[in-house]
Protein backbone atom coordinates (compact mmCIF):
# COMPACT_ATOMS: atom_id res chain seq x y z
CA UNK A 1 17.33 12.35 -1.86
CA UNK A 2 20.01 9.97 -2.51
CA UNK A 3 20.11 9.16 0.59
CA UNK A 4 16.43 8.08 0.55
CA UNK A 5 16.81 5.83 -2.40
CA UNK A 6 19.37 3.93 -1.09
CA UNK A 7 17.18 3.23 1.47
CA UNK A 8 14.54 2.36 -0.34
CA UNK A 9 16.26 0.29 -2.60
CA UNK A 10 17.96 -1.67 -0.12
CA UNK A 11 14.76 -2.59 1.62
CA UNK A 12 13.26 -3.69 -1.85
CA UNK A 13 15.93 -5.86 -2.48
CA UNK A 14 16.09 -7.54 0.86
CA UNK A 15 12.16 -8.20 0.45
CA UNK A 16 13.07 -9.85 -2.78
CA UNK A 17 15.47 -11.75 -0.87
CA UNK A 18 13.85 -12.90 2.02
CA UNK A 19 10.30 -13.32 -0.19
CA UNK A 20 8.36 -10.87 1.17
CA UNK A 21 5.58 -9.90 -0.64
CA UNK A 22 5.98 -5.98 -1.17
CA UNK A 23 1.63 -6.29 -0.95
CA UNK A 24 1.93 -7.65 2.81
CA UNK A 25 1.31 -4.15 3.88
CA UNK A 26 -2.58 -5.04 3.18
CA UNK A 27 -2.35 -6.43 6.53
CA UNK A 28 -0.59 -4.49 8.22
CA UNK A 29 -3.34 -2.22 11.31
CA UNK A 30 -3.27 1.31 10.68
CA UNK A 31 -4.43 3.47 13.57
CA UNK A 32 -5.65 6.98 12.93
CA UNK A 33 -6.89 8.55 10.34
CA UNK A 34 -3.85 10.25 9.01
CA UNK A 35 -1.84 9.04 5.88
CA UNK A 36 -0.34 5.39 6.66
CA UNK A 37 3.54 6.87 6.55
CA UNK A 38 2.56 9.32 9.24
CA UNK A 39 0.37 7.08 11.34
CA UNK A 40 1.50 4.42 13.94
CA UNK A 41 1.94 1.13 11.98
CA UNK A 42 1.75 -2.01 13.60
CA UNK A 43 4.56 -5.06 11.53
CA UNK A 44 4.01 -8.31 11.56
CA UNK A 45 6.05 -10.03 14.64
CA UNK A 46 8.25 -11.78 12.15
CA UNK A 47 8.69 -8.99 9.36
CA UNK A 48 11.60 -7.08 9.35
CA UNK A 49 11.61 -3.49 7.28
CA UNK A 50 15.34 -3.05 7.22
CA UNK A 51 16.77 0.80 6.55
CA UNK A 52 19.81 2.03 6.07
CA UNK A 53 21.80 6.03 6.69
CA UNK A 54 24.76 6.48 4.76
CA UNK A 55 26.96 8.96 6.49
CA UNK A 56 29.30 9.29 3.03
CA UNK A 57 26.59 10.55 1.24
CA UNK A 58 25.48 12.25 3.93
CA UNK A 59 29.22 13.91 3.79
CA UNK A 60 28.54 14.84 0.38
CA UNK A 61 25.23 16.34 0.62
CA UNK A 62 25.74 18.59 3.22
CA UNK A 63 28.32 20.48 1.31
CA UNK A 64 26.08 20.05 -1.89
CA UNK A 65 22.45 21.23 -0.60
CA UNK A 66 21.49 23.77 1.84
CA UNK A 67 18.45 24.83 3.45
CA UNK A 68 15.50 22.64 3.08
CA UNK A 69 16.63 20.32 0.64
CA UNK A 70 19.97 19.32 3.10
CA UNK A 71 19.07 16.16 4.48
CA UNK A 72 20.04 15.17 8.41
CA UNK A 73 19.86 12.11 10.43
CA UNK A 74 16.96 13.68 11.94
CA UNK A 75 14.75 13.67 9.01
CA UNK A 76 14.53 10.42 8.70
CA UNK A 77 12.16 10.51 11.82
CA UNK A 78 8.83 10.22 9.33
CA UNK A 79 10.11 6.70 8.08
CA UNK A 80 11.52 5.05 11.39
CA UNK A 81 8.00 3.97 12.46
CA UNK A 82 8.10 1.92 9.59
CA UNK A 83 11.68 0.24 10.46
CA UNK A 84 12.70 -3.01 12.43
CA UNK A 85 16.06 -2.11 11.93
CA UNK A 86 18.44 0.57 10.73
CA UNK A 87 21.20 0.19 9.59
CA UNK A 88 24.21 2.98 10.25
CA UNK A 89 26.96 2.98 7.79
CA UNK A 90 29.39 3.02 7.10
CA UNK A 91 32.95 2.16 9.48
CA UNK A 92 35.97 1.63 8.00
CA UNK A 93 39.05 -0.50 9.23
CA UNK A 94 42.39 0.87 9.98
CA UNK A 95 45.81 -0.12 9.41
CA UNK A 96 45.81 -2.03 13.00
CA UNK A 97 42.95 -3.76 11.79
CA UNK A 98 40.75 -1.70 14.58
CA UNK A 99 37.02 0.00 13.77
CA UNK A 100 36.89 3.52 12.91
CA UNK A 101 34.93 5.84 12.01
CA UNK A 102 34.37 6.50 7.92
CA UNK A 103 32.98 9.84 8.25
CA UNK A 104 34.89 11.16 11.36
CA UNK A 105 33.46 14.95 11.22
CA UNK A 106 30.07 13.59 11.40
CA UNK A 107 30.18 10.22 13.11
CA UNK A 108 31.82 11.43 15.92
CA UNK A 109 32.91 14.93 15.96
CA UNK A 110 31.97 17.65 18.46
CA UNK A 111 29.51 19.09 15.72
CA UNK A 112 27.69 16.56 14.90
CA UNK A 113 28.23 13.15 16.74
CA UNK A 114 25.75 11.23 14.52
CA UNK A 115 26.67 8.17 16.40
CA UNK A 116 25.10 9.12 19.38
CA UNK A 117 22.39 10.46 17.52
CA UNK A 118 22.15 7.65 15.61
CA UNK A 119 21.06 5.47 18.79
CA UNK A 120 19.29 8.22 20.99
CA UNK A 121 16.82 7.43 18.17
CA UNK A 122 15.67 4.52 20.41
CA UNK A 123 13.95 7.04 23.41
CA UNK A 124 11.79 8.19 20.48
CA UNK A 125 11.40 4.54 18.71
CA UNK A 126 11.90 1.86 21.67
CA UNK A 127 11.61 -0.69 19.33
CA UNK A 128 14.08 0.05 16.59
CA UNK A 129 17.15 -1.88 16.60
CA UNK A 130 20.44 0.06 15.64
CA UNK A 131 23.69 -1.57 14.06
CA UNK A 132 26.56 -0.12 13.20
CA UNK A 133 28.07 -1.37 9.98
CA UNK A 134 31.69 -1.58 8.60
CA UNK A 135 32.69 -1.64 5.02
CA UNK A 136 30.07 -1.53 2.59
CA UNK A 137 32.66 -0.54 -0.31
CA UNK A 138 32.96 2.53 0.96
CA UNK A 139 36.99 1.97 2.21
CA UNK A 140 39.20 3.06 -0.46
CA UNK A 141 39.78 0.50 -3.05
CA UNK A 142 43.25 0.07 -2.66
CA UNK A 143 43.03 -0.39 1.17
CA UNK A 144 40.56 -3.37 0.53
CA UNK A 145 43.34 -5.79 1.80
CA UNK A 146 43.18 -4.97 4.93
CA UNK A 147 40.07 -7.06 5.19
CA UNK A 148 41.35 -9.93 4.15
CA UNK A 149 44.58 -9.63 6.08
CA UNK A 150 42.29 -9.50 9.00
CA UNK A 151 41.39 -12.72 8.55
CA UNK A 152 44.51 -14.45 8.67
CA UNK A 153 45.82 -14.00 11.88
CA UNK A 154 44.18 -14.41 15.07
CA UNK A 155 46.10 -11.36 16.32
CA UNK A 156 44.34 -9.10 13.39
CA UNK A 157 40.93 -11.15 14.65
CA UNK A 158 41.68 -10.19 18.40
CA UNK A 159 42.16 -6.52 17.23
CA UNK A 160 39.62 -5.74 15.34
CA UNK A 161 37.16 -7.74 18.23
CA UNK A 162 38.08 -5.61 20.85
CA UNK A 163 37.73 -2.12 19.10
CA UNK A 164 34.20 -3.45 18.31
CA UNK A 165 33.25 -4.08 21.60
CA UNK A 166 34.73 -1.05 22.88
CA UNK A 167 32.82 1.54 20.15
CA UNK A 168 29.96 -0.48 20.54
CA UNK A 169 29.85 -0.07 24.26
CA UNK A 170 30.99 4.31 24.09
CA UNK A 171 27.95 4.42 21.30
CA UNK A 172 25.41 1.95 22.50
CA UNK A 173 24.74 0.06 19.28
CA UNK A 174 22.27 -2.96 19.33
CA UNK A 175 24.57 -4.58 17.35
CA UNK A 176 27.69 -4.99 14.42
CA UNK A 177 27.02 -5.46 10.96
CA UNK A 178 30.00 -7.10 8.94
CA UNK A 179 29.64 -5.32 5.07
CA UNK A 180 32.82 -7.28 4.79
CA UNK A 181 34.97 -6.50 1.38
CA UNK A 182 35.90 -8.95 -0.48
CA UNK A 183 37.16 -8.87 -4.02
CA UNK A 184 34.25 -8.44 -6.05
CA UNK A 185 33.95 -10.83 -9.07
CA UNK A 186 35.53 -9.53 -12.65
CA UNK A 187 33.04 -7.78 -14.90
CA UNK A 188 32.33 -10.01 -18.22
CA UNK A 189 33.16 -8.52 -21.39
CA UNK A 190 32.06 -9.76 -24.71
CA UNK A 191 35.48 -9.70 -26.80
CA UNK A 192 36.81 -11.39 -30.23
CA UNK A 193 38.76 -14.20 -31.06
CA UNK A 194 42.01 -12.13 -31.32
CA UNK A 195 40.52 -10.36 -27.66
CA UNK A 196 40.08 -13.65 -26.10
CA UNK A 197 43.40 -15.07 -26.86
CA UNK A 198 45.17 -11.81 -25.85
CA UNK A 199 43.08 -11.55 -22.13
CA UNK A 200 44.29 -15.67 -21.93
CA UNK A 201 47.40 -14.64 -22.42
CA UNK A 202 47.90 -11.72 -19.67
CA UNK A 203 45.95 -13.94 -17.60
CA UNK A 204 48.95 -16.48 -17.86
CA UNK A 205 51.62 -14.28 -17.35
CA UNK A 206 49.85 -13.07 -13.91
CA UNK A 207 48.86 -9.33 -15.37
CA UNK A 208 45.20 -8.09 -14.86
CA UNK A 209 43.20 -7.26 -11.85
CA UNK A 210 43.68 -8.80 -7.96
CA UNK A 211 43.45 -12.66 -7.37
CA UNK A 212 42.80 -13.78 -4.54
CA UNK A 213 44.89 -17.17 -3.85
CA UNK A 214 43.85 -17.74 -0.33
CA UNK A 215 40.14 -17.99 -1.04
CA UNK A 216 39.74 -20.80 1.40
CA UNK A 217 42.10 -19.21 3.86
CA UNK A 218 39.82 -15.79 3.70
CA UNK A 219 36.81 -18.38 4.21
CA UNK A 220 37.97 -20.04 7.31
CA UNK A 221 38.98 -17.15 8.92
CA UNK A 222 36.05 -15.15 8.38
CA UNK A 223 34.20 -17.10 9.73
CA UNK A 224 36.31 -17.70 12.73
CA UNK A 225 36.14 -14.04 13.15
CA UNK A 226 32.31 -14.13 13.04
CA UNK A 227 32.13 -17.01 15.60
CA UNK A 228 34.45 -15.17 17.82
CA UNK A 229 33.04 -11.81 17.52
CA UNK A 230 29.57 -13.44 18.26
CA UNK A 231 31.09 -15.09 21.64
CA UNK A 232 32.06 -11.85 23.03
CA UNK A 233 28.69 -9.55 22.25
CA UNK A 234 26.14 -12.69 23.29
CA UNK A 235 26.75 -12.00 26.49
CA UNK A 236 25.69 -8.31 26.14
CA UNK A 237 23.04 -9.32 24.31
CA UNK A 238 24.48 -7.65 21.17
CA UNK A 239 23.22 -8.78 17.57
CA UNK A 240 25.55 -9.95 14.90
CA UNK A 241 24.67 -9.71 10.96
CA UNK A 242 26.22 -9.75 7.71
CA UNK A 243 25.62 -8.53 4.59
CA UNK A 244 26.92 -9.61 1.28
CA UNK A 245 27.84 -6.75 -1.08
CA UNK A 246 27.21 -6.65 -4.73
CA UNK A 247 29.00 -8.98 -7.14
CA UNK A 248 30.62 -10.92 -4.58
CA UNK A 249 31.11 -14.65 -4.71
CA UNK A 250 29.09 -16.03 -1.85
CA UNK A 251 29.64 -19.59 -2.63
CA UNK A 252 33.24 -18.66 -2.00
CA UNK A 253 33.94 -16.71 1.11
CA UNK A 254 30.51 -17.34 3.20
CA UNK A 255 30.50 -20.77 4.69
CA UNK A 256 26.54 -20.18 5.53
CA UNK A 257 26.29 -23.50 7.58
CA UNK A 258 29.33 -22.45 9.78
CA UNK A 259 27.95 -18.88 9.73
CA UNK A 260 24.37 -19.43 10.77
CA UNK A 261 24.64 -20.29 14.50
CA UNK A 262 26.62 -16.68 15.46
CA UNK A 263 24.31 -14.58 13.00
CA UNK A 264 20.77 -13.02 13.69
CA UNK A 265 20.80 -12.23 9.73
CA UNK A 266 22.28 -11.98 6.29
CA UNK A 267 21.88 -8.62 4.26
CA UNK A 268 21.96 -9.17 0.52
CA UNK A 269 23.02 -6.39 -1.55
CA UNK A 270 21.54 -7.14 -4.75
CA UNK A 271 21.66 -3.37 -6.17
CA UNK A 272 24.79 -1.87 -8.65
CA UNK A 273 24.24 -4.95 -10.74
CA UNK A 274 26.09 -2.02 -13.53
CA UNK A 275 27.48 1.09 -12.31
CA UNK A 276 29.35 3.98 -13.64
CA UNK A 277 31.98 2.94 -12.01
CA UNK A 278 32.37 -0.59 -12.91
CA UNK A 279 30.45 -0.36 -16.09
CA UNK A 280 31.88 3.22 -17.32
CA UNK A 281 30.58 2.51 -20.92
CA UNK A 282 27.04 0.82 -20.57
CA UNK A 283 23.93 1.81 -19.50
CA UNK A 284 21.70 -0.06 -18.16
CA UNK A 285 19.25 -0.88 -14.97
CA UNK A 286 21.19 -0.95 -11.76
CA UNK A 287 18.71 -3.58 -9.87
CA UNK A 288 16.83 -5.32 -12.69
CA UNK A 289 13.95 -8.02 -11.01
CA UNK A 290 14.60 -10.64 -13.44
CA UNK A 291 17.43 -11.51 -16.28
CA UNK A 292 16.65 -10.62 -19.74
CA UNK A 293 18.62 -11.51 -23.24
CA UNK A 294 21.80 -10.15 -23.64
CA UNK A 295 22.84 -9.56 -20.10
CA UNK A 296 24.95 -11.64 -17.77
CA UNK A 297 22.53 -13.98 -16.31
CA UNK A 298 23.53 -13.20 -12.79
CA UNK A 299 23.49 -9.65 -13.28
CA UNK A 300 19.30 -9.05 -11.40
CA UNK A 301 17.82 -9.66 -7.81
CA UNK A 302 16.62 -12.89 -8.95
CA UNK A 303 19.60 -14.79 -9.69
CA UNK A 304 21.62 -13.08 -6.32
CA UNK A 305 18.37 -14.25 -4.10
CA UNK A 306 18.87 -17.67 -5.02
């Protein structure tokens, strides 16, 4: 079930994104007379319905459910009619700055081998497009690093490029989907006077949470890395996208003029505006549409679209 919410979440959130009307199904050509979700639908040449399969949660459910309510990469055969593209996530990045598997028991083992399952998909849906993605949060916090170590070198570049190409290739993937990790941007707190001065003052003295002081160098590399990657999978007529994860800085790490030409597309995230997680003592909506009073204004969809 989670599983299914994420998905539909993150396609709701990419419509709001990209401005597509959630009502556009109106014209979509339904044949049959079966439900629409169960019939053939015909999209729009130039929509795309992206979806995604989480193999952590996946990892997580099938030790928590059983019997019918375990949910498998197969069952989500009744909504793939309805996808351009889906999404398989997520790979993580090891200390040689080379692709691996996040889930290894599932993504590749000898019992399950969702991978390959992942993109045999295709005999039954010869249309749907299948990208592996890495990151997506779900590397450990305190290994997050790694990704911006990657981009500093072209050595760490060259690495992680040709383990890409190579599990690409062994898996057949359409394509590579960078969930990069970057630091996400500090949560705002509301404090007093006597709060304000104290948070200046650790500021000063260097204590608090990670800075990053190579922003521009994390820029420029990334999107060397992008450019390069992109060289090497044209030929093989392998797609490149990226999608920007939740409360991170755009305007900081994605040059999107330099980043256009390699990309077929740009994910954005706008979902976990407040989680438990980052938010352990509020409660509130975790995609709200629009800002309201009281809330950081770039805390919805709305403002992260724009």
């Amino acid at each position: 079930m989670k599983t299914l919410l994420s998905a539909v979440l993150v396609i709701l959130c990419i419509q709001a994104a990209l401005g597509v009307d959630p009502l556009e199904h109106s014209k979509w050509s339904v044949t049959g007379t079966v439900p629409p979700t169960r019939g053939k639908v015909n999209l729009p040449k130039t929509r795309k319905i992206l979806c995604s399969f989480s193999s952590k949660i996946q990892n997580k459910l099938s030790y928590t459910f059983k019997g019918p309510a375990k949910f498998q990469l197969e069952d989500t055969r009744p909504a793939l009619s309805l996808c351009t593209h889906l999404i398989y996530g997520y790979a993580h990045i090891n200390s040689n700055f080379e692709i691996t598997p996040g889930s290894p028991s599932l993504d590749t083992g000898s019992g399950y081998s969702y991978y390959r399952l992942a993109t045999q998909l295709k005999r039954s849906f010869p249309d749907l497009k299948i990208y592996l993605s890495v990151g997506g949060n779900s590397d450990p916090y305190d290994e997050e690093h790694k990704y911006l170590v990657l981009t500093e070198t072209s050595e760490g570049r060259t690495k992680f490029i040709n383990s890409v190409n190579r599990l690409l290739n062994d898996y057949d993937f359409d394509g590579i989907d960078l969930a990069w990790q970057f630091p996400p941007v500090k949560v705002k707190k509301q404090r007093s006077t006597l709060g304000s001065f104290w948070h200046g003052l650790k500021k000063r003295l260097g204590y608090g949470k990670f800075q990053d002081d190579k922003e521009q160098e994390h820029r420029d590399g990334f999107t060397i890395l992008v450019r390069d990657l992109k060289a090497q999978l044209r030929p093989r007529f392998k797609s490149l996208t990226v999608t920007v994860l939740p409360h991170v800085n755009a305007s900081v790490y994605y040059d999107a003029r330099l980043l256009a030409p390699n990309i077929e597309a740009v994910h954005l995230f706008a979902f976990d505006q407040k989680t438990p997680d980052r938010n352990p003592k509020e409660a509130d909506y975790p995609a709200p549409i629009y800002g309201s009073y009281g809330r950081v204004a770039d805390d919805n969809v709305n403002a992260a679209s724009r």
